[in-house]
C-alpha atoms as a PDB file:
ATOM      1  CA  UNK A   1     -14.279  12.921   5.650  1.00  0.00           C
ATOM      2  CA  UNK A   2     -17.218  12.920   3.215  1.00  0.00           C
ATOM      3  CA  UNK A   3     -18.083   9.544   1.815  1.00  0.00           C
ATOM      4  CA  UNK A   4     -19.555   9.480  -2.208  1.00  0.00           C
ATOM      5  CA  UNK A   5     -20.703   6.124  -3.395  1.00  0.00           C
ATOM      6  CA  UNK A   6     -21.694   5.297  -6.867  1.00  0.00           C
ATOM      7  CA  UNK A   7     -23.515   3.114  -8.568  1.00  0.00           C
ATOM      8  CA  UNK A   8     -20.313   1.993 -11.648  1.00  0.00           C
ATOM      9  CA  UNK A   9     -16.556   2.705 -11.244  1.00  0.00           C
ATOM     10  CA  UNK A  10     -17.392   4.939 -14.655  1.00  0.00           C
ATOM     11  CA  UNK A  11     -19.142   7.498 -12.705  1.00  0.00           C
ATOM     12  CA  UNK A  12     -16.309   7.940 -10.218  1.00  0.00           C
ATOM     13  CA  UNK A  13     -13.588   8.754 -12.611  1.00  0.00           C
ATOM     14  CA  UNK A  14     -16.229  10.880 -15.064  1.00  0.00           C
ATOM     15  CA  UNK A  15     -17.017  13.036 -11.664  1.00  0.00           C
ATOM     16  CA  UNK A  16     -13.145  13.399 -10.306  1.00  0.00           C
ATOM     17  CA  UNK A  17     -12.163  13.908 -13.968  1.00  0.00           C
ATOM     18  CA  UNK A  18     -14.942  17.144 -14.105  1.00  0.00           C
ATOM     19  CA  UNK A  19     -13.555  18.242 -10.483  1.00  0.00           C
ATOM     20  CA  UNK A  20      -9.784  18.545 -11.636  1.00  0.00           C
ATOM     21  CA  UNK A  21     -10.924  20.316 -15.000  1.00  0.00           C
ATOM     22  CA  UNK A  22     -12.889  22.857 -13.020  1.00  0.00           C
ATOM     23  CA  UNK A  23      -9.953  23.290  -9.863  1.00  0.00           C
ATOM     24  CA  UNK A  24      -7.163  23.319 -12.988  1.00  0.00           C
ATOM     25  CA  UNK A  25      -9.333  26.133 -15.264  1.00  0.00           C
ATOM     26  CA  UNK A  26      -9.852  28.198 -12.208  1.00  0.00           C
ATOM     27  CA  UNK A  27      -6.832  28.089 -10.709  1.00  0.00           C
ATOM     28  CA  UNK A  28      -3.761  27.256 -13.727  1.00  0.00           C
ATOM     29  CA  UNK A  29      -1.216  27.798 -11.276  1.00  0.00           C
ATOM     30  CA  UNK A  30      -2.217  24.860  -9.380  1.00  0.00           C
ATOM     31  CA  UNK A  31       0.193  22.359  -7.343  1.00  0.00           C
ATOM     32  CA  UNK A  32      -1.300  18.617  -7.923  1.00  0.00           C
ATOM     33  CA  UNK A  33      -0.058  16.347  -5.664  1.00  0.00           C
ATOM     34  CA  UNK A  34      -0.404  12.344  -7.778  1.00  0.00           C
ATOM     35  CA  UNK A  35      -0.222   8.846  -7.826  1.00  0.00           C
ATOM     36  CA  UNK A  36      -0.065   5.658 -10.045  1.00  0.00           C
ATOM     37  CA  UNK A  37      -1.536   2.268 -10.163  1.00  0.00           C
ATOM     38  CA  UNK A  38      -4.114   0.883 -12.078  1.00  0.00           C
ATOM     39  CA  UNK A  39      -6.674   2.678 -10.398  1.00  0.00           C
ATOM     40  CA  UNK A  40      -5.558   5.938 -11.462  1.00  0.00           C
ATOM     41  CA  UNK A  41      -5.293   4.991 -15.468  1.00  0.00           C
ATOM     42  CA  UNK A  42      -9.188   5.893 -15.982  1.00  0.00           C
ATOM     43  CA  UNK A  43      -8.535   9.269 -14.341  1.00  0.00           C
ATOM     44  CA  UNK A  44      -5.680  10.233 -16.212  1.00  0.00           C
ATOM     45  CA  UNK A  45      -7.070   8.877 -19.684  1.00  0.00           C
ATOM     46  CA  UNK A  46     -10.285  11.086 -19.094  1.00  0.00           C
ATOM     47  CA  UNK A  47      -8.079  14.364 -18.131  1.00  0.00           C
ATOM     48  CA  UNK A  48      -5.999  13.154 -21.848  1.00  0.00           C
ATOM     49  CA  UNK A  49      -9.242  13.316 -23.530  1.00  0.00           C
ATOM     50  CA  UNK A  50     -10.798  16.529 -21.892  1.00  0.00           C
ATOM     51  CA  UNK A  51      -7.433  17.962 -22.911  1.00  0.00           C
ATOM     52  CA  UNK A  52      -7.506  16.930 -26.321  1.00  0.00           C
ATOM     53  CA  UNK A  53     -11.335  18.196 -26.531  1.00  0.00           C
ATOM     54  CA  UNK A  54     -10.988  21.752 -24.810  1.00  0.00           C
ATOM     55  CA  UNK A  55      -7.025  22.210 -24.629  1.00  0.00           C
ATOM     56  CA  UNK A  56      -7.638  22.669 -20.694  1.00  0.00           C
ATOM     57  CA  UNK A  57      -3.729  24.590 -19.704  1.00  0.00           C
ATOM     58  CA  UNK A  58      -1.458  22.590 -17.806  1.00  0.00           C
ATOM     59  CA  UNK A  59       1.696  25.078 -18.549  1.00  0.00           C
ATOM     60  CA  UNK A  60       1.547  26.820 -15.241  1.00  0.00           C
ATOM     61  CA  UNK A  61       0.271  23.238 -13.241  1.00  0.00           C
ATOM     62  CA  UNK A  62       2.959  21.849 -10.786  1.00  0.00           C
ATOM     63  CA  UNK A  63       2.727  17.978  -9.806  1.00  0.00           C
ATOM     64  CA  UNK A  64       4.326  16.069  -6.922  1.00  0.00           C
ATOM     65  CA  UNK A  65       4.092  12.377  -6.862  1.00  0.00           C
ATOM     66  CA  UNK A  66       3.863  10.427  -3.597  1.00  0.00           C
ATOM     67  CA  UNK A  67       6.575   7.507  -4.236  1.00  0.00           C
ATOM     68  CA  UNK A  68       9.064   5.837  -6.791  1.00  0.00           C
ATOM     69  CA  UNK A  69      10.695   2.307  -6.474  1.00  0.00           C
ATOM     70  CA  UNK A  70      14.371   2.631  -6.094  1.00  0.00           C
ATOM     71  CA  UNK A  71      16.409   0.606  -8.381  1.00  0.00           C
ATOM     72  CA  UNK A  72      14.445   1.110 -11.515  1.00  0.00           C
ATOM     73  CA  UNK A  73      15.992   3.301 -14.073  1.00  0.00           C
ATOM     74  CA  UNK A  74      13.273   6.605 -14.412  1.00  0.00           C
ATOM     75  CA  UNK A  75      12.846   5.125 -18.287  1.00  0.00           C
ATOM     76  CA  UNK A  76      12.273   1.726 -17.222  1.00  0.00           C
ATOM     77  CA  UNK A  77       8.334   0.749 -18.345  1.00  0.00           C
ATOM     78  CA  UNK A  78       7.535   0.030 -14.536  1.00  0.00           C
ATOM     79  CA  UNK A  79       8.953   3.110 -13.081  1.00  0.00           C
ATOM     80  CA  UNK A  80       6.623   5.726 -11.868  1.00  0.00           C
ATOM     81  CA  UNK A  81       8.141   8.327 -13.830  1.00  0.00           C
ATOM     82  CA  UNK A  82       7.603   6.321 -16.729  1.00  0.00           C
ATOM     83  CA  UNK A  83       3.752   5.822 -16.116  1.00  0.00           C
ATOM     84  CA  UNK A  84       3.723   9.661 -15.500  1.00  0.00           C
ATOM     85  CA  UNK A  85       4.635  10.631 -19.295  1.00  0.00           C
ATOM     86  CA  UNK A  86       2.813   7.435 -20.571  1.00  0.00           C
ATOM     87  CA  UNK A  87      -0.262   8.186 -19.182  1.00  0.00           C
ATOM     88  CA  UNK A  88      -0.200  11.703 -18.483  1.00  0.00           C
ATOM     89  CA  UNK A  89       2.397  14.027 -19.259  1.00  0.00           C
ATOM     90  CA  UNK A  90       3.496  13.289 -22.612  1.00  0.00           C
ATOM     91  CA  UNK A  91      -0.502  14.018 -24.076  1.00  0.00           C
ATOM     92  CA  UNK A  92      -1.085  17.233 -21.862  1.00  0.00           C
ATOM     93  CA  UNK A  93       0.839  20.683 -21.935  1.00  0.00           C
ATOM     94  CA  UNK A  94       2.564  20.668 -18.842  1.00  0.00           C
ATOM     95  CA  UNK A  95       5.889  21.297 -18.056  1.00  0.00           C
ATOM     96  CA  UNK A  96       8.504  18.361 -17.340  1.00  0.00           C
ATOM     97  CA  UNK A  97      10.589  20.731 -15.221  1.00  0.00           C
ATOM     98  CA  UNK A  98       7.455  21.359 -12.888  1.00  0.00           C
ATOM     99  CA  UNK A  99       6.682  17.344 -12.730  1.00  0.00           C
ATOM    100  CA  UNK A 100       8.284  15.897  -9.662  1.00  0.00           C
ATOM    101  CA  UNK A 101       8.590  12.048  -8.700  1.00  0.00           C
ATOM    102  CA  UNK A 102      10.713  10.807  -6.289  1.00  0.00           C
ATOM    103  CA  UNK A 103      14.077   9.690  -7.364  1.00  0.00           C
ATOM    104  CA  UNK A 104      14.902   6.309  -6.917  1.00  0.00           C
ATOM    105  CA  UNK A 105      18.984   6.719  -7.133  1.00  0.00           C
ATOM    106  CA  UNK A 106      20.099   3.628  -4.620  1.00  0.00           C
ATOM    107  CA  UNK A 107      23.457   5.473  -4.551  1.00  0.00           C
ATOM    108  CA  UNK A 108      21.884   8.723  -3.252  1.00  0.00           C
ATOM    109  CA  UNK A 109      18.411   7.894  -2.056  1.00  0.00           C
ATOM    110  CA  UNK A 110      18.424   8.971   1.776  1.00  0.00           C
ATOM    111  CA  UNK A 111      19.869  12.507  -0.064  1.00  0.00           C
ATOM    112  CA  UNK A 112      17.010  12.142  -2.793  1.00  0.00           C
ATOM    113  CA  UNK A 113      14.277  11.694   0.394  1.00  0.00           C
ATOM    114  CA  UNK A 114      15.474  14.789   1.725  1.00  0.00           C
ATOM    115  CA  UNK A 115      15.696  17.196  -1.316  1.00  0.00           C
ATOM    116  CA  UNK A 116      11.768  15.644  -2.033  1.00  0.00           C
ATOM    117  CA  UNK A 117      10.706  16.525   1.030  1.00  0.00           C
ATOM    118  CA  UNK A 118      12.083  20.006   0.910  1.00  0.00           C
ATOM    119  CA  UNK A 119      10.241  20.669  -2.401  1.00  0.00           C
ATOM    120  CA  UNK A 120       7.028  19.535  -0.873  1.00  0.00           C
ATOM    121  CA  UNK A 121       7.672  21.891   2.134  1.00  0.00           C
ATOM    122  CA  UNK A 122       7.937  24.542  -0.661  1.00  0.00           C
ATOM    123  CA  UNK A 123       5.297  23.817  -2.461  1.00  0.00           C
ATOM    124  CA  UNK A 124       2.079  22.795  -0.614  1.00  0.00           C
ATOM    125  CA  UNK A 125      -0.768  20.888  -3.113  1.00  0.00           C
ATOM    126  CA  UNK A 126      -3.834  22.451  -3.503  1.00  0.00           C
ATOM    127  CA  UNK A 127      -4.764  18.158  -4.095  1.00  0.00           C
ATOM    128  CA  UNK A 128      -3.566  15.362  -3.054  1.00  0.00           C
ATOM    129  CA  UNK A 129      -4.582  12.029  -4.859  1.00  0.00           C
ATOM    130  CA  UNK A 130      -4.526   8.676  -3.157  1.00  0.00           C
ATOM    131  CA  UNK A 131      -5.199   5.332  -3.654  1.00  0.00           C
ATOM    132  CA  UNK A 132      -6.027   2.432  -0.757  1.00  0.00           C
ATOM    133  CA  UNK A 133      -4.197  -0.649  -0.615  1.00  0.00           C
ATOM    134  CA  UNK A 134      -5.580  -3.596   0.447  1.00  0.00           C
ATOM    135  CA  UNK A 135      -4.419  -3.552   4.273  1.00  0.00           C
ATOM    136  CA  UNK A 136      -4.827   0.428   3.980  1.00  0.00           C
ATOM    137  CA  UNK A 137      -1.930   1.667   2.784  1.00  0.00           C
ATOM    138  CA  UNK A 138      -1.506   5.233   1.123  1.00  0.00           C
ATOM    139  CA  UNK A 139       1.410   5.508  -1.127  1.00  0.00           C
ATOM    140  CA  UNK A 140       3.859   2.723   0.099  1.00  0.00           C
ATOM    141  CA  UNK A 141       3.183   3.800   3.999  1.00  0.00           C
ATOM    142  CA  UNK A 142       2.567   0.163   4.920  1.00  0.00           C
ATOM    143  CA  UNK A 143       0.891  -0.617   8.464  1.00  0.00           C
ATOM    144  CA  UNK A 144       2.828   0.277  11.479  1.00  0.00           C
ATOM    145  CA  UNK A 145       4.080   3.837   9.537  1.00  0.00           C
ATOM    146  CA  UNK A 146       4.176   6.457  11.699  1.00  0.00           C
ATOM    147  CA  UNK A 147       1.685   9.028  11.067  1.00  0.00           C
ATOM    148  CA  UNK A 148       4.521  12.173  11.888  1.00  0.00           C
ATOM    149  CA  UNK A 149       6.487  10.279   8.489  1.00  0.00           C
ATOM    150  CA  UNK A 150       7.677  12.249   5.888  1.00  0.00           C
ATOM    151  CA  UNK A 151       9.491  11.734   2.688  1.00  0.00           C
ATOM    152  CA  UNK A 152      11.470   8.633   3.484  1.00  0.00           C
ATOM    153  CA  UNK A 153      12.519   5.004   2.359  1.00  0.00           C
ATOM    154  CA  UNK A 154      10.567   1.784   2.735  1.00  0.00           C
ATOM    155  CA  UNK A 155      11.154  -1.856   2.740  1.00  0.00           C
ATOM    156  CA  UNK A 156       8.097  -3.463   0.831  1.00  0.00           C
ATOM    157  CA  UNK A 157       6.500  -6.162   2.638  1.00  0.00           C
ATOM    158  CA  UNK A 158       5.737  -9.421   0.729  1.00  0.00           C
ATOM    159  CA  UNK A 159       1.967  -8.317   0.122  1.00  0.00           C
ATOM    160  CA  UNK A 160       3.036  -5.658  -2.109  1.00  0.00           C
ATOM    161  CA  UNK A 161       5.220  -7.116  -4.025  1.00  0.00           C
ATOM    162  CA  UNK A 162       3.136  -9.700  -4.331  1.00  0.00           C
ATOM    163  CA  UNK A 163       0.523  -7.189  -5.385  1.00  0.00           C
ATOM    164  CA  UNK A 164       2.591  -5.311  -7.565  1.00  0.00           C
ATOM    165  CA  UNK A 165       4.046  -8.490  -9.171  1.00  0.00           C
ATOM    166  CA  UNK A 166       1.334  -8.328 -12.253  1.00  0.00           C
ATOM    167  CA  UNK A 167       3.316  -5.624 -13.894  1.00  0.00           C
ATOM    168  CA  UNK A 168       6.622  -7.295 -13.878  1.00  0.00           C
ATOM    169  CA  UNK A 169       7.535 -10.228 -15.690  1.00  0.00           C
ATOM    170  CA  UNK A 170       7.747 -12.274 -12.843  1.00  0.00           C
ATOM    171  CA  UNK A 171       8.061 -11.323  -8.455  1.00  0.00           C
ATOM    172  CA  UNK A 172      11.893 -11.239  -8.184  1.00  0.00           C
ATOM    173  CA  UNK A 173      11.778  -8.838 -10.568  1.00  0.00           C
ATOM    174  CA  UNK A 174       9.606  -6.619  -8.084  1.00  0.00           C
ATOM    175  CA  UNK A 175      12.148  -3.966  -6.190  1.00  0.00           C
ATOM    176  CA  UNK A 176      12.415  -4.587  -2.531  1.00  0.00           C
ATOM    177  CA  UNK A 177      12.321  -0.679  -1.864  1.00  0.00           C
ATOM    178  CA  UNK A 178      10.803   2.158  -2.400  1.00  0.00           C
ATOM    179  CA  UNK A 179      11.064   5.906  -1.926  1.00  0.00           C
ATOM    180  CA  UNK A 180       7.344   7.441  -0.506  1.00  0.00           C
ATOM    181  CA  UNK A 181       6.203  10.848   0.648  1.00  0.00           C
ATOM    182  CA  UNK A 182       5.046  10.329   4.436  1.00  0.00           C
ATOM    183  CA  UNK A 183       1.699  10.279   5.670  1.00  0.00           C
ATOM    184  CA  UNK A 184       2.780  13.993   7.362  1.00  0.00           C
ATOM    185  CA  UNK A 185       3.579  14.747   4.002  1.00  0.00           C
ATOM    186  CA  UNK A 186       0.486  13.805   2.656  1.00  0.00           C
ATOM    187  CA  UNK A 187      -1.646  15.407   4.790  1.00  0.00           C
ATOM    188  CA  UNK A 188      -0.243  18.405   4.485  1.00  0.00           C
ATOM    189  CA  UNK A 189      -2.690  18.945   1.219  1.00  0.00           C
ATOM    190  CA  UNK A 190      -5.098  21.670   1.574  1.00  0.00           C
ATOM    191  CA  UNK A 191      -7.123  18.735   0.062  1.00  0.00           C
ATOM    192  CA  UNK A 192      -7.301  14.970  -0.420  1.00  0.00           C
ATOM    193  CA  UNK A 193      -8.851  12.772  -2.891  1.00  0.00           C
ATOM    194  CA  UNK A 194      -9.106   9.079  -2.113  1.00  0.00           C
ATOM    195  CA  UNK A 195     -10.456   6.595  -5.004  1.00  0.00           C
ATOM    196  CA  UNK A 196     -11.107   2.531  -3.830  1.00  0.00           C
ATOM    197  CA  UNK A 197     -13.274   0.654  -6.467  1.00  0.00           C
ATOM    198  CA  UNK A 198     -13.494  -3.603  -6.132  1.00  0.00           C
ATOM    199  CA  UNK A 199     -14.817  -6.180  -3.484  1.00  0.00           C
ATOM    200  CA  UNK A 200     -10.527  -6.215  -2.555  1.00  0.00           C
ATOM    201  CA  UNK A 201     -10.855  -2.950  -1.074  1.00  0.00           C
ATOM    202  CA  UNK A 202     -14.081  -3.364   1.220  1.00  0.00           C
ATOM    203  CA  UNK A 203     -12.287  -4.568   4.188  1.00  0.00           C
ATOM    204  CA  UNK A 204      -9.631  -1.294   3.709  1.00  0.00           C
ATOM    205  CA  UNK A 205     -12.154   0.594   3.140  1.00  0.00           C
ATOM    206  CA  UNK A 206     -14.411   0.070   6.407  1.00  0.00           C
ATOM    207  CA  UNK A 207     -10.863  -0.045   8.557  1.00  0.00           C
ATOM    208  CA  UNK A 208     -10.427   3.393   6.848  1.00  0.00           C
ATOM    209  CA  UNK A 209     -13.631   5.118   7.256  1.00  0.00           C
ATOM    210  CA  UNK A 210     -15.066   3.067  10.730  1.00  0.00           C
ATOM    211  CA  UNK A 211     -12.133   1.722  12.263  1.00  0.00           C
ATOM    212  CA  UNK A 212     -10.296   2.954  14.633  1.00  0.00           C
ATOM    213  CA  UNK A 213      -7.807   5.933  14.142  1.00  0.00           C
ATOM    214  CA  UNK A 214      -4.148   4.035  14.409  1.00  0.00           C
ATOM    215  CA  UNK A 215      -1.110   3.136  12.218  1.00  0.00           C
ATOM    216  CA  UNK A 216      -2.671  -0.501  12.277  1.00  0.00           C
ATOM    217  CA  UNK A 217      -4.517   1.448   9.109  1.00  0.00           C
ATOM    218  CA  UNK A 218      -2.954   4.176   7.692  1.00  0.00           C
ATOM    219  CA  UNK A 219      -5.252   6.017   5.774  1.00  0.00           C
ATOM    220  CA  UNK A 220      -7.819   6.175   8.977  1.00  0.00           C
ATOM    221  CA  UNK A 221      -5.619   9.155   9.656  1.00  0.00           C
ATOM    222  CA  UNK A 222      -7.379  10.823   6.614  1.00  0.00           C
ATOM    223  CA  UNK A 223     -10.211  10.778   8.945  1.00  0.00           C
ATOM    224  CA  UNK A 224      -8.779  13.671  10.856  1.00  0.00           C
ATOM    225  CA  UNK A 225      -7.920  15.730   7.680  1.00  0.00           C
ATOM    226  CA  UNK A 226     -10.416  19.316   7.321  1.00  0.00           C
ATOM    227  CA  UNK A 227     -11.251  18.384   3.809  1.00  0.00           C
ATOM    228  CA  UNK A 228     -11.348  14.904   2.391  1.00  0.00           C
ATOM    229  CA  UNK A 229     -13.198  13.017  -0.357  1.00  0.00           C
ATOM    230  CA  UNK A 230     -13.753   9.337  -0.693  1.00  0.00           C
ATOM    231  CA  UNK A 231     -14.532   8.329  -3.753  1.00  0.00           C
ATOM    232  CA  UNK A 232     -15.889   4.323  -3.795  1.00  0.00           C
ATOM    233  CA  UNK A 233     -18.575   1.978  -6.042  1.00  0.00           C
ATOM    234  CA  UNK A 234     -20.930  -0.189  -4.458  1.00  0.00           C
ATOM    235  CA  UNK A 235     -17.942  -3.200  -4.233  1.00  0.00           C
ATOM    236  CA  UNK A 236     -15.987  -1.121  -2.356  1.00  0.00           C
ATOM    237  CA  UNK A 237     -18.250   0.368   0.407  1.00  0.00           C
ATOM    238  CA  UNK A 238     -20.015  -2.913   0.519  1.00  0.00           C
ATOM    239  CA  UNK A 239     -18.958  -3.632   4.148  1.00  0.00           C
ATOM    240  CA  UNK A 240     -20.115  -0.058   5.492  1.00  0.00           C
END
């Protein structure tokens, strides 16, 4: 695990945004493996305006996101899919047909797990990109996930829902559930990409990188993984 700290959260997304340009141009065919959240909307709007600046080709790109809530319709404005085109999709020239986000059908979600799964299996990502949560979760593997998971279905504890509740109009209107890739899954990326920025992710962050190795954290497992990045500002590694 190599450990980069800067100085401004600015510098973080400027230097990831240069690294995807240069893996994308050099390799178009690339598989992307993605995620959402708020920390993930400076990334994105940088890889928007490289695009619009030097047309960098996404037609041949195929993306894999790690997790969807179930419940939500894929147009509704807090559905993953939905921040997907919003923030990245609709302004680049890739493909919808080789974008992939869970699908969040509660009448055929065990089946949607399953067919996910299979397509990662298929189609390994050159990256994966993670966020950390604030008791260490990556995508929606909350503590106590097994570190053998793959794609499968989780019950959101109160935290993130809590967490999450910011986006929604008010916390019952938070889903309960939630479709995820596994932390198998995810570490089946020739390489990862983890980005924590704020004070709220210092304690996360030292569990993650000096902790020990358990499912009491899970994204110390990342510690194990031949080629991973950590990305933080000064807020973040603060308790290192």
């Amino acid at each position: 695990m190599e450990i980069k700290v800067y100085d401004s959260v600015d510098k973080i997304y400027i230097e990831v945004a240069s690294y995807y340009v240069k893996k994308i141009t050099d390799n178009p065919s690339i598989t992307l493996g993605l995620a959402t959240g708020g920390t993930m909307e400076p990334l994105y709007k940088l890889l928007v305006d490289d695009y619009n600046e030097n047309k960098t080709d996404y037609s041949k790109a195929k993306t894999f996101n790690l997790d969807e809530y179930i419940g939500l319709p894929k147009d509704h404005n807090q559905s993953y899919r939905y921040f997907m085109n919003k923030h990245l999709f609709s302004h680049v020239n890739i493909q919808l047909s080789n974008t992939h986000v869970p699908i969040g059908d509660k009448l055929r979600v065990n089946e949607s797990a399953i067919e996910f799964e299979k397509l990662l299996s298929e189609n390994p990502r050159d990256i994966q990109l993670l966020g950390l949560g604030q008791n260490g979760h990556i995508g929606f593997n909350e503590p106590g996930t097994s570190f053998d998971s793959i794609t499968h279905v989780v019950n959101l504890t109160d935290k993130t829902r809590e967490d999450n509740a910011r986006f929604f109009l008010n916390l019952d209107e938070v889903p309960h559930q939630a479709i995820t890739m596994g932390i198998k899954s995810m570490l089946s990326a020739k390489e990862i990409i983890i980005i924590a920025t704020g004070i709220s992710k210092a304690r996360a962050v030292k569990a993650m990188v000096n902790g020990p190795v358990n499912e009491r954290c899970p994204a110390s497992i990342l510690r194990r993984h031949p080629d991973c990045i950590v990305y933080l500002d000064k807020d973040a590694a603060s308790l290192l």
